[in-house]
C-alpha atoms as a PDB file:
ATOM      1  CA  UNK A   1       5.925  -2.310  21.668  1.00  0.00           C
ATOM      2  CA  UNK A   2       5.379   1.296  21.334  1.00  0.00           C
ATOM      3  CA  UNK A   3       8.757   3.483  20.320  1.00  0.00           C
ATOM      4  CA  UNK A   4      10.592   5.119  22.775  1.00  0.00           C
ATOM      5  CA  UNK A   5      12.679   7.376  21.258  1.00  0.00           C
ATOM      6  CA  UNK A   6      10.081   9.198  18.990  1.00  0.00           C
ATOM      7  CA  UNK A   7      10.978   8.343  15.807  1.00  0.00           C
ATOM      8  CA  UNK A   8      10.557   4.965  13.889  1.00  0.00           C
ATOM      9  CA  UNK A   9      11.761   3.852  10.196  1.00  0.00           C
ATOM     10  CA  UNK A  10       9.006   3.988   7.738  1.00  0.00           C
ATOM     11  CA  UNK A  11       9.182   0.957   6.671  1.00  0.00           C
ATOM     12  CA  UNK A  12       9.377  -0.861  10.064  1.00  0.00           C
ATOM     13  CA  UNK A  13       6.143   1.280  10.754  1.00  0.00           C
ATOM     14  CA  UNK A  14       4.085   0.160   7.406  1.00  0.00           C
ATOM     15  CA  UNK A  15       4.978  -2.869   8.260  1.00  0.00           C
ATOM     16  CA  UNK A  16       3.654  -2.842  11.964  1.00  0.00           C
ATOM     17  CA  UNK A  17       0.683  -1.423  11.369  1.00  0.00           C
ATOM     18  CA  UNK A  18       0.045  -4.309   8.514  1.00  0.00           C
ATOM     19  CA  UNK A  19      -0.248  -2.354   5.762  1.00  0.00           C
ATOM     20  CA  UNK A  20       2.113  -4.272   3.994  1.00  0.00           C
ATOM     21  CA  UNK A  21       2.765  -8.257   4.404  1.00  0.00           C
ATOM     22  CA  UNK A  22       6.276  -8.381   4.993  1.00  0.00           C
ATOM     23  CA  UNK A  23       9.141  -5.833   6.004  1.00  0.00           C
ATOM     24  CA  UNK A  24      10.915  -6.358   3.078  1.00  0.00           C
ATOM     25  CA  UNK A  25       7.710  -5.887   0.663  1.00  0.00           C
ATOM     26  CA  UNK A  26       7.631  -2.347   2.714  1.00  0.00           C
ATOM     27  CA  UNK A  27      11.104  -1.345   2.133  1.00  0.00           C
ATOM     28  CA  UNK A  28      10.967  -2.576  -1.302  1.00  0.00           C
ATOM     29  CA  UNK A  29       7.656   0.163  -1.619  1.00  0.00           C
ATOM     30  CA  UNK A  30       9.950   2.501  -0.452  1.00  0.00           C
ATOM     31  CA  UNK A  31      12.885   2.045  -3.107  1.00  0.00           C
ATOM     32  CA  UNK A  32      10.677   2.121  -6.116  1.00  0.00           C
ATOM     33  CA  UNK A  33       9.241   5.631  -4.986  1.00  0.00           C
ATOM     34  CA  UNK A  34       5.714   3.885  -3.633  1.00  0.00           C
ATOM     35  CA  UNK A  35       5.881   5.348  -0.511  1.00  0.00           C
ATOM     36  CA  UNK A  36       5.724   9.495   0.450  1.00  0.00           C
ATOM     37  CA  UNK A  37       5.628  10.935   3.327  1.00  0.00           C
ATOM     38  CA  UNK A  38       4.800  14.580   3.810  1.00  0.00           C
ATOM     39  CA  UNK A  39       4.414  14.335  -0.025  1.00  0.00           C
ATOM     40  CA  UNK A  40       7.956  13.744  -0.392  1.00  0.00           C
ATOM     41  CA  UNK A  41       9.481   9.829  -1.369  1.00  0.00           C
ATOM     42  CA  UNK A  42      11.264   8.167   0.705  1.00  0.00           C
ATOM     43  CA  UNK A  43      14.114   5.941   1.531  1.00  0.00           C
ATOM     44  CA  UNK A  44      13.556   2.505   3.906  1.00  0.00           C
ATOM     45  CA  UNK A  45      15.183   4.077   6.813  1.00  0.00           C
ATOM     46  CA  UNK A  46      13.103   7.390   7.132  1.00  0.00           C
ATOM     47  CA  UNK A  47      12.198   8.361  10.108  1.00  0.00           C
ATOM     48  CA  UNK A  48       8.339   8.746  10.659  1.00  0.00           C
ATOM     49  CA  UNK A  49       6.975  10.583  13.387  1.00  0.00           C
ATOM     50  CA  UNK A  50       3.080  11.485  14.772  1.00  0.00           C
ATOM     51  CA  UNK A  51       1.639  13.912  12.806  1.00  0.00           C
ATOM     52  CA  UNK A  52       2.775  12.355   9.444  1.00  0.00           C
ATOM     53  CA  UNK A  53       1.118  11.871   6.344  1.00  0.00           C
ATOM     54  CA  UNK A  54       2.266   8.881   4.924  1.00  0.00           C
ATOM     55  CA  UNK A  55       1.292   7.748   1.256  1.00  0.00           C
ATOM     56  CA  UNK A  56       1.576   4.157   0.359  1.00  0.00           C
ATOM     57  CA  UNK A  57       0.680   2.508  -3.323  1.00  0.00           C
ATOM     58  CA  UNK A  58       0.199  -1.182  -3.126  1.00  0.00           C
ATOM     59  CA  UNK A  59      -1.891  -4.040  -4.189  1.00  0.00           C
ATOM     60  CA  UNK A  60      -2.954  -1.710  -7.107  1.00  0.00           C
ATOM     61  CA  UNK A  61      -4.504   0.927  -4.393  1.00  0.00           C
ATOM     62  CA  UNK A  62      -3.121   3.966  -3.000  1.00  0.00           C
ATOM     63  CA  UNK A  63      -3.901   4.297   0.963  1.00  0.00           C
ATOM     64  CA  UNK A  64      -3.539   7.941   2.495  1.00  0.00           C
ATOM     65  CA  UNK A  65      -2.916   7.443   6.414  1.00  0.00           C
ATOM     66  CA  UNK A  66      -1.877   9.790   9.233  1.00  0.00           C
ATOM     67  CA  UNK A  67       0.380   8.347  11.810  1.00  0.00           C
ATOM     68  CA  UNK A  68      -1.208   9.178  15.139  1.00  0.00           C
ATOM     69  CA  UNK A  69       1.320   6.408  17.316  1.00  0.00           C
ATOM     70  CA  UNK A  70       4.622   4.871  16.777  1.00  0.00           C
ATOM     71  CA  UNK A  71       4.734   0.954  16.939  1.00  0.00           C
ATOM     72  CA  UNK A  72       8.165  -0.804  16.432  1.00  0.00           C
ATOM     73  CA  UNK A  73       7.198  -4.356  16.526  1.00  0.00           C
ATOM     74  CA  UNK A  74       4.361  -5.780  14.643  1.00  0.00           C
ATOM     75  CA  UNK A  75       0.868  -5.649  16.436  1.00  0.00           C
ATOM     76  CA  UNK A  76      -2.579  -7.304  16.325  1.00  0.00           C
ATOM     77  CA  UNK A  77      -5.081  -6.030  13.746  1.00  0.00           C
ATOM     78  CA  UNK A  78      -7.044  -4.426  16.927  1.00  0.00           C
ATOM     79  CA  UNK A  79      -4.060  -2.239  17.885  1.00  0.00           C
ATOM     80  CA  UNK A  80      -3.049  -1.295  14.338  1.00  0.00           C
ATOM     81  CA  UNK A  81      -5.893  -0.117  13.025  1.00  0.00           C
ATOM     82  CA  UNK A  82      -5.481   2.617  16.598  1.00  0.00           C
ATOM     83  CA  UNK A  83      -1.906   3.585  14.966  1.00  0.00           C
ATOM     84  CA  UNK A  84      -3.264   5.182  12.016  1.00  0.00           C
ATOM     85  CA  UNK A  85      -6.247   7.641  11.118  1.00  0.00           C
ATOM     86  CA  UNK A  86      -7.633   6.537   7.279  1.00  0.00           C
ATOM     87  CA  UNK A  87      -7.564   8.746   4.700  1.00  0.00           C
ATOM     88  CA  UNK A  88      -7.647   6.719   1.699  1.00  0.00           C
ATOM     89  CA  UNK A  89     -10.555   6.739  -0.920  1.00  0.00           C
ATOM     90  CA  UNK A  90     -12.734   3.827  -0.376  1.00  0.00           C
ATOM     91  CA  UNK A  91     -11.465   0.357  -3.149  1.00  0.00           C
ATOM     92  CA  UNK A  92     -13.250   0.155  -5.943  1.00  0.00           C
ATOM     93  CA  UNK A  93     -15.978  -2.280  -6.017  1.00  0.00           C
ATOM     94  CA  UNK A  94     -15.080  -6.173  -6.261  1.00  0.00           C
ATOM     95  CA  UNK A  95     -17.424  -6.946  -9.261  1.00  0.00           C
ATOM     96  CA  UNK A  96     -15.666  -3.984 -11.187  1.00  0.00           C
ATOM     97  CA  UNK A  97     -12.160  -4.956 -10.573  1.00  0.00           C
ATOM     98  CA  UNK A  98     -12.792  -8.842 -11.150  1.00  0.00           C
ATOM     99  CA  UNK A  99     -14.540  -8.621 -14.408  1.00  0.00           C
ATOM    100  CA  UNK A 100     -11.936  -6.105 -15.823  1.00  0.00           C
ATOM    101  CA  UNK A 101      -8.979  -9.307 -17.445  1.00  0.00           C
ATOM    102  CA  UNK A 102     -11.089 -12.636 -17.082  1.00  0.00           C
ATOM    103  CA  UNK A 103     -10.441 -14.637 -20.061  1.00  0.00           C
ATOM    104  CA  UNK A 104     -12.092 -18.352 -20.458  1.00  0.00           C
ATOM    105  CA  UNK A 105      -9.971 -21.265 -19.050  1.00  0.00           C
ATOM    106  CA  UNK A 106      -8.800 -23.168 -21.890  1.00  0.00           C
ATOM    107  CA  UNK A 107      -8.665 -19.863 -25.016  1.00  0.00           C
ATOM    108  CA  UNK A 108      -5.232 -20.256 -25.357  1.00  0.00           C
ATOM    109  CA  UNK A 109      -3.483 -16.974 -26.349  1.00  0.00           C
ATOM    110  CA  UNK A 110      -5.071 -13.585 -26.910  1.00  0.00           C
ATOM    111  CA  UNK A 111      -4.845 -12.517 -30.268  1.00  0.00           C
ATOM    112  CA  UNK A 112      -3.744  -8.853 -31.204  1.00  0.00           C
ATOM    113  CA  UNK A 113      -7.353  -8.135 -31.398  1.00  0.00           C
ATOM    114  CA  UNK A 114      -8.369  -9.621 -27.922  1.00  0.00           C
ATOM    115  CA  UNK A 115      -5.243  -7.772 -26.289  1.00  0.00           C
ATOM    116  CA  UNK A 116      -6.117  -4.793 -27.613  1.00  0.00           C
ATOM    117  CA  UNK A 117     -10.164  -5.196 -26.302  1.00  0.00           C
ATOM    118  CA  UNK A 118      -8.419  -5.856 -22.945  1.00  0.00           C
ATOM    119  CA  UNK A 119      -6.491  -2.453 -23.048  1.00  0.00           C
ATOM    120  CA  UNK A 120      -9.196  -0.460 -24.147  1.00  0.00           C
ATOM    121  CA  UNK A 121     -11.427  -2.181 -21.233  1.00  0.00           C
ATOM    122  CA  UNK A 122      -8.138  -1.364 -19.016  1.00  0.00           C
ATOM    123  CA  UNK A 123      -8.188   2.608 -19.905  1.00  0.00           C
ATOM    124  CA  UNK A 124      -4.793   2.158 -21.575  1.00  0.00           C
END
């Protein structure tokens, strides 16, 4: 399972290493400028190599990982997490994310004024 030839495509790796659910959600990352590596964005079919910083945004976080060993295949969580070295800052806390949008089940629409509580809750 580990890469012969040195070099593996980025997306194939974010996806090995489960950072990512799905290959597709990884190369998709990669189109829409989610993804840098070496603090450059990246196309799908990159090449990553050990030594690399690679930059992912997803799931409304950013994680910051250095690729320490090439996987080609998807692995076990156990194995993965060896692939990698974390750099990312830690999530925010659960209670602070959750509370941030939750309307009452039955309210119907927001009105002007409710959407623009939400924003201003939201930092926009």
């Amino acid at each position: 399972m580990t890469a012969d030839e040195g070099t593996v495509r980025v997306d194939s790796w974010i996806w090995s290493v489960r950072l990512t659910k799905t290959r597709s959600m990884a190369a998709t990352a990669c189109r829409c400028g989610h993804v840098r590596v070496n603090g450059g964005r990246v196309k799908p079919a990159t090449a990553v190599r050990p030594g690399d910083e690679v930059r992912l945004y997803h799931a409304g976080r950013e994680r910051i990982v250095v690729v320490s060993r090439l996987v080609s295949k998807r692995v076990g969580a156990a194995i993965a997490a060896e692939c990698y070295v974390d750099n990312s800052p830690p999530p925010p806390p659960r209670d602070e994310v959750a509370a941030m949008g939750i309307r009452d089940r039955g309210t119907g629409r927001p009105t002007k004024r409710d959407r623009r509580d939400m924003e201003r809750l939201r930092g926009a």
